[in-house]
PDB file of N, CA and C in Angstrom:
ATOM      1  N   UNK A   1      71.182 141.393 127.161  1.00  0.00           N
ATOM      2  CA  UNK A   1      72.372 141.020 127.934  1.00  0.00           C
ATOM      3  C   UNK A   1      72.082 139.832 128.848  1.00  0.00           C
ATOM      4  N   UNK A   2      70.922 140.201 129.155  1.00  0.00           N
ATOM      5  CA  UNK A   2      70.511 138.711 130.617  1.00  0.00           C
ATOM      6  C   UNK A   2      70.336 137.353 129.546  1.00  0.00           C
ATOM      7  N   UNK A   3      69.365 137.537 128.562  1.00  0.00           N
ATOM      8  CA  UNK A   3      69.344 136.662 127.617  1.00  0.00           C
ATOM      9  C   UNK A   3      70.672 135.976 127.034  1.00  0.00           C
ATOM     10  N   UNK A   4      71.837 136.845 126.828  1.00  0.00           N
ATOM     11  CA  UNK A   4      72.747 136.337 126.135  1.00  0.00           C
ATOM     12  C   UNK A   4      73.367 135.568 127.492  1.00  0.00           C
ATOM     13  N   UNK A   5      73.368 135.836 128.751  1.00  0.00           N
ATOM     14  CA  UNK A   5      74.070 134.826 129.751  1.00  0.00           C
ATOM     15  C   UNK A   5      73.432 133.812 130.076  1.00  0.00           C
ATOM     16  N   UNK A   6      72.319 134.241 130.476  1.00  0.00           N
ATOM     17  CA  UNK A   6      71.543 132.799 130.286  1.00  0.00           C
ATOM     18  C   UNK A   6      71.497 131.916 128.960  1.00  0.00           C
ATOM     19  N   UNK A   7      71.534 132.385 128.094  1.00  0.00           N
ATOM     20  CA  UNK A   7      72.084 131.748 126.911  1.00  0.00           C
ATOM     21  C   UNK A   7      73.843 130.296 127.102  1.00  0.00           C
ATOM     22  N   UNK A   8      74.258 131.825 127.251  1.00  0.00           N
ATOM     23  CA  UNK A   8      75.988 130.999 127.195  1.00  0.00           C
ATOM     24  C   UNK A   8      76.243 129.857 129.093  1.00  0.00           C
ATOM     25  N   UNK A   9      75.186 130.319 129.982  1.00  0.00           N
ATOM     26  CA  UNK A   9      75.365 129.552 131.027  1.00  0.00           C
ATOM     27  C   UNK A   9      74.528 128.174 130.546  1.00  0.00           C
ATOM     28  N   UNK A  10      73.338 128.299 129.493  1.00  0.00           N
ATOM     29  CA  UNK A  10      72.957 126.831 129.298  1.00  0.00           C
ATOM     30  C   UNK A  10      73.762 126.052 128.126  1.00  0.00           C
ATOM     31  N   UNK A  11      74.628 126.978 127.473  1.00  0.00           N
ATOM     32  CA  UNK A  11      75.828 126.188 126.913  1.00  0.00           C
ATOM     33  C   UNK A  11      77.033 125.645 127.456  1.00  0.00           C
ATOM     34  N   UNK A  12      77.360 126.234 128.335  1.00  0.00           N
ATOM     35  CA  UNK A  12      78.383 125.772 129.417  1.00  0.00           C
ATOM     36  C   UNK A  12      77.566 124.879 130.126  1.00  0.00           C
ATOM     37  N   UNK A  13      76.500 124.596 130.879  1.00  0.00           N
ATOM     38  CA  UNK A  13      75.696 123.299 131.068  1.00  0.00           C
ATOM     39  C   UNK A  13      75.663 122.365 130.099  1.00  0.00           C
ATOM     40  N   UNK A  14      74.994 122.723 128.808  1.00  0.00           N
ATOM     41  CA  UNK A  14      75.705 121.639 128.379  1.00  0.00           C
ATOM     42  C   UNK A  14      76.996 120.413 127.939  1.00  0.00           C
ATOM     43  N   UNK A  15      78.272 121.589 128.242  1.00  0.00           N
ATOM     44  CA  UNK A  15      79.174 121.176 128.122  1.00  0.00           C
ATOM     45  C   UNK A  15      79.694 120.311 129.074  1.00  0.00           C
ATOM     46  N   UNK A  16      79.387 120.798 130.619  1.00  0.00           N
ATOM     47  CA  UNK A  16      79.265 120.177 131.688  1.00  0.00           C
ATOM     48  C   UNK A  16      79.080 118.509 131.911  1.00  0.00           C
ATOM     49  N   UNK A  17      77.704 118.672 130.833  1.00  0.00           N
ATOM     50  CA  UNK A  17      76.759 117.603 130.798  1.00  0.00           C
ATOM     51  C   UNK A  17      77.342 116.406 130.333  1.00  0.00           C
ATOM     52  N   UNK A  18      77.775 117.028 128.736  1.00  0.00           N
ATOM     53  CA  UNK A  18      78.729 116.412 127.981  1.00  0.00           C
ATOM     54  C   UNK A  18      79.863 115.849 128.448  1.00  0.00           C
ATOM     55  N   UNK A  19      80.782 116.393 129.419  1.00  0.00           N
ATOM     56  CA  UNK A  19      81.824 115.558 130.178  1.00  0.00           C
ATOM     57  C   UNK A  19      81.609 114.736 130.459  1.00  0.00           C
ATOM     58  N   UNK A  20      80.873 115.224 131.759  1.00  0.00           N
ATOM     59  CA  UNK A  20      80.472 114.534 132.918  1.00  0.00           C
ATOM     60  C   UNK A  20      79.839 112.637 131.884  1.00  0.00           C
ATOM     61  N   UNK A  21      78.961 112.926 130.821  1.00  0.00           N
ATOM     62  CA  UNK A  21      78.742 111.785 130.332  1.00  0.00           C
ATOM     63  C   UNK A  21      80.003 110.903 129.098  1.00  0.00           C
ATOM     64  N   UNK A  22      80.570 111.534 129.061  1.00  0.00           N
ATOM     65  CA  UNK A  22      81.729 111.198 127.930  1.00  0.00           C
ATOM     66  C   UNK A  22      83.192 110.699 129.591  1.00  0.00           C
ATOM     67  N   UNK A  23      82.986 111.314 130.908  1.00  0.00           N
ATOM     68  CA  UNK A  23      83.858 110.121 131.773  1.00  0.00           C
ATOM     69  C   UNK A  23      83.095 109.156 132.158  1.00  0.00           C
ATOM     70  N   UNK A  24      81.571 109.349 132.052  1.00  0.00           N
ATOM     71  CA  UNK A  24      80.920 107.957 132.355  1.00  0.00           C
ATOM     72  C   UNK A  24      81.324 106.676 131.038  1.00  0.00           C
ATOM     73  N   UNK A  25      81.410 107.344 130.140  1.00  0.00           N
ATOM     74  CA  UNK A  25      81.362 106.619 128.755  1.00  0.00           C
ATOM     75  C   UNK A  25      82.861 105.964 129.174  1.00  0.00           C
ATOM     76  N   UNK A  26      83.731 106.437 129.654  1.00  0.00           N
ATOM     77  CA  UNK A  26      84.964 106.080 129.758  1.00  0.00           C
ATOM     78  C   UNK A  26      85.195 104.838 130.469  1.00  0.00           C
ATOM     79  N   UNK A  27      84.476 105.591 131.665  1.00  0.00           N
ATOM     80  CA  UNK A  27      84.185 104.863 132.767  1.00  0.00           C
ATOM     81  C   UNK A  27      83.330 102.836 132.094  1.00  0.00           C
ATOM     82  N   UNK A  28      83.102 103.245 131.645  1.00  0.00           N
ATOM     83  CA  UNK A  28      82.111 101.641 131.487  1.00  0.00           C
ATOM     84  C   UNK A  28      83.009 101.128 130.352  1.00  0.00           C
ATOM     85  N   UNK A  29      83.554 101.533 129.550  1.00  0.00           N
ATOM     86  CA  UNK A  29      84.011 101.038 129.017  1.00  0.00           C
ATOM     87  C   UNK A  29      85.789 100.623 129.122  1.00  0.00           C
ATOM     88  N   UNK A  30      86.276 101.209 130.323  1.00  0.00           N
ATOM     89  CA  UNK A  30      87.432 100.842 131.202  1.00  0.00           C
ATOM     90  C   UNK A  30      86.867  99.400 131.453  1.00  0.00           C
ATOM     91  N   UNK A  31      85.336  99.533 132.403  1.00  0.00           N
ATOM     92  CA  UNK A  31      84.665  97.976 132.502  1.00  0.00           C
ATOM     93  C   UNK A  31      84.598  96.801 132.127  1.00  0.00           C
ATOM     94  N   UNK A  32      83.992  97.602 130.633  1.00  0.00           N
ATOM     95  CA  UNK A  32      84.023  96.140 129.699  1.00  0.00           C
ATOM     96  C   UNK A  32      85.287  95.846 129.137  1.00  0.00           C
ATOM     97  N   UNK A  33      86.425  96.369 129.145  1.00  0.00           N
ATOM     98  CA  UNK A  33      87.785  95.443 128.723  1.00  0.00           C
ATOM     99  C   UNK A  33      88.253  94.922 129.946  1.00  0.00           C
ATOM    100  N   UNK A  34      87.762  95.216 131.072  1.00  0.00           N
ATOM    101  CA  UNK A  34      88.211  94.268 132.732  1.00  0.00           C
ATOM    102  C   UNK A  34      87.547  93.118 132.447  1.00  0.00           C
ATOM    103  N   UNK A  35      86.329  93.348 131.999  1.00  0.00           N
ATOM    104  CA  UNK A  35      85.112  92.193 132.074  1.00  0.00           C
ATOM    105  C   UNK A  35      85.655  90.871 131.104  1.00  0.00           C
ATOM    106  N   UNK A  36      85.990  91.538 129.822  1.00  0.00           N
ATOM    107  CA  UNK A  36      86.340  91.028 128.769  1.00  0.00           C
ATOM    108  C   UNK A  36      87.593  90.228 128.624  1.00  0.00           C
ATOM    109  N   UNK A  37      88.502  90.752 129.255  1.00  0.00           N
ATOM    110  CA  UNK A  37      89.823  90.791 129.741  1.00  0.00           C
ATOM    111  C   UNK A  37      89.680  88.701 131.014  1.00  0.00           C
ATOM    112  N   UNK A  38      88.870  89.368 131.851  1.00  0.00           N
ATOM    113  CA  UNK A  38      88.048  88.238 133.054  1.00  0.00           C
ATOM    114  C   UNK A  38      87.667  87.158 132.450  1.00  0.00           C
ATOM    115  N   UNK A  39      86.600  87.700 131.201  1.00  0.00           N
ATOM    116  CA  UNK A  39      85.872  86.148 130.522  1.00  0.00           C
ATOM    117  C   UNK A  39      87.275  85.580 129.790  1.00  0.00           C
ATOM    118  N   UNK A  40      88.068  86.278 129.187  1.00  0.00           N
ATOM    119  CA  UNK A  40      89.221  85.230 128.522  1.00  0.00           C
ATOM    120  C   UNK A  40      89.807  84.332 129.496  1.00  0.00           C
ATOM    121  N   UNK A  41      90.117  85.290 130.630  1.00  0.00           N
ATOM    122  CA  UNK A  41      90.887  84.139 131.257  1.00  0.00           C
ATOM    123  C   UNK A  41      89.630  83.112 132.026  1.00  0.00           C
ATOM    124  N   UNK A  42      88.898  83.687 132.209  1.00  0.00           N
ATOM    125  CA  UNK A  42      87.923  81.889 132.618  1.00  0.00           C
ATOM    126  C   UNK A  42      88.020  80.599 131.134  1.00  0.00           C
ATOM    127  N   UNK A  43      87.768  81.441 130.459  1.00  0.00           N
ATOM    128  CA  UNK A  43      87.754  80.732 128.986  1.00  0.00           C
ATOM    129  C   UNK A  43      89.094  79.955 128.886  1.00  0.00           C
ATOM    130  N   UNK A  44      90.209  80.252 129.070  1.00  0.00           N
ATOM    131  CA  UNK A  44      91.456  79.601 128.861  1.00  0.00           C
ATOM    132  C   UNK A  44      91.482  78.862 130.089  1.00  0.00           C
ATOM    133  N   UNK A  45      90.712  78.676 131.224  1.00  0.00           N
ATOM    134  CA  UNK A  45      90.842  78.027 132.723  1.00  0.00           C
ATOM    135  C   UNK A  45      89.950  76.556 132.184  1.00  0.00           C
ATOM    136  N   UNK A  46      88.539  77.319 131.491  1.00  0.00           N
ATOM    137  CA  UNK A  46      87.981  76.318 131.273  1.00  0.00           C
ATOM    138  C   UNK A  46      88.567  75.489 130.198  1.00  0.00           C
ATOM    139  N   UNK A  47      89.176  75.637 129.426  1.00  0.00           N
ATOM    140  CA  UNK A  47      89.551  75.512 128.393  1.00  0.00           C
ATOM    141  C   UNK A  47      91.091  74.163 128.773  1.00  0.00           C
ATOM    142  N   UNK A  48      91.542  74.593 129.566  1.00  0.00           N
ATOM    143  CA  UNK A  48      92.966  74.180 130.017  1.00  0.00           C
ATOM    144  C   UNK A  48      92.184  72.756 131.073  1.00  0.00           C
ATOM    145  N   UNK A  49      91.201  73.235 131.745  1.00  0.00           N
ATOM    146  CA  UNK A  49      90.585  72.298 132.717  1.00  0.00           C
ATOM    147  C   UNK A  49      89.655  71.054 131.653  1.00  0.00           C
ATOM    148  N   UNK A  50      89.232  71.109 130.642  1.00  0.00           N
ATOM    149  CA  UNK A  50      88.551  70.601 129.828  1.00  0.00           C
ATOM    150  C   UNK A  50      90.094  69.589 129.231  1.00  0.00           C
ATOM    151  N   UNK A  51      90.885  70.206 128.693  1.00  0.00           N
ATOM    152  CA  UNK A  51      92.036  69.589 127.886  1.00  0.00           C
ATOM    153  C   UNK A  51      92.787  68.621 129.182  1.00  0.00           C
ATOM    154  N   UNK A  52      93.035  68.932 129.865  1.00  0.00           N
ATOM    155  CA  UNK A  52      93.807  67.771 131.181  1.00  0.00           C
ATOM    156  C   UNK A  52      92.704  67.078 131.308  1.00  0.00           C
ATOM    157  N   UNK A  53      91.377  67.070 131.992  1.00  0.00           N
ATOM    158  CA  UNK A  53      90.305  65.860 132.084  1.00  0.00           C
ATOM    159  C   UNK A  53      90.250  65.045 131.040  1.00  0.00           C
ATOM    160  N   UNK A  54      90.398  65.480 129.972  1.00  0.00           N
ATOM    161  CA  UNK A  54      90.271  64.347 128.847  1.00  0.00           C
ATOM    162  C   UNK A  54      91.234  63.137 129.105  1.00  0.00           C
ATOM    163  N   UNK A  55      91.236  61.974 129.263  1.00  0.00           N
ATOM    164  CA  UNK A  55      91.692  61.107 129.284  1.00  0.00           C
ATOM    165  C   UNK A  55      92.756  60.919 128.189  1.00  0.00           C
ATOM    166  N   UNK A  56      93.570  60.847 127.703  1.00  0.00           N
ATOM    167  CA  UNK A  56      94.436  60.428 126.537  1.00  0.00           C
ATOM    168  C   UNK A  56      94.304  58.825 126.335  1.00  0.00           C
ATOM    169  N   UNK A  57      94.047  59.234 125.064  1.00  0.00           N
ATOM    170  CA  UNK A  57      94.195  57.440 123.933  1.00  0.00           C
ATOM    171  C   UNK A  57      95.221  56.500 124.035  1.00  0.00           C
TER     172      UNK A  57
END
């Protein structure tokens, strides 16, 4: 009986575990489409700032 709870309490730890790392997973990867999201628009800044400096022919 003690065996089987200690059993099912280190399965419920793991499940715990499992969240807890699957909202981190969430978590960073909310990140990288902010990040990603950030580099486009520098990219279209630089991009827009590159196209007006050019002098026209």
């Amino acid at each position: 009986m003690v065996h089987w709870l200690v059993h099912k309490g280190y399965i419920l730890d793991l499940i715990t575990t499992s969240e807890v790392i699957m909202k981190e997973i969430n978590h960073l990867q909310e990140k990288e489409m902010q990040l990603m999201a950030e580099n486009d628009r520098l990219e279209v800044r630089v991009f827009f700032t590159l196209v007006t400096s050019v002098p026209s022919a």
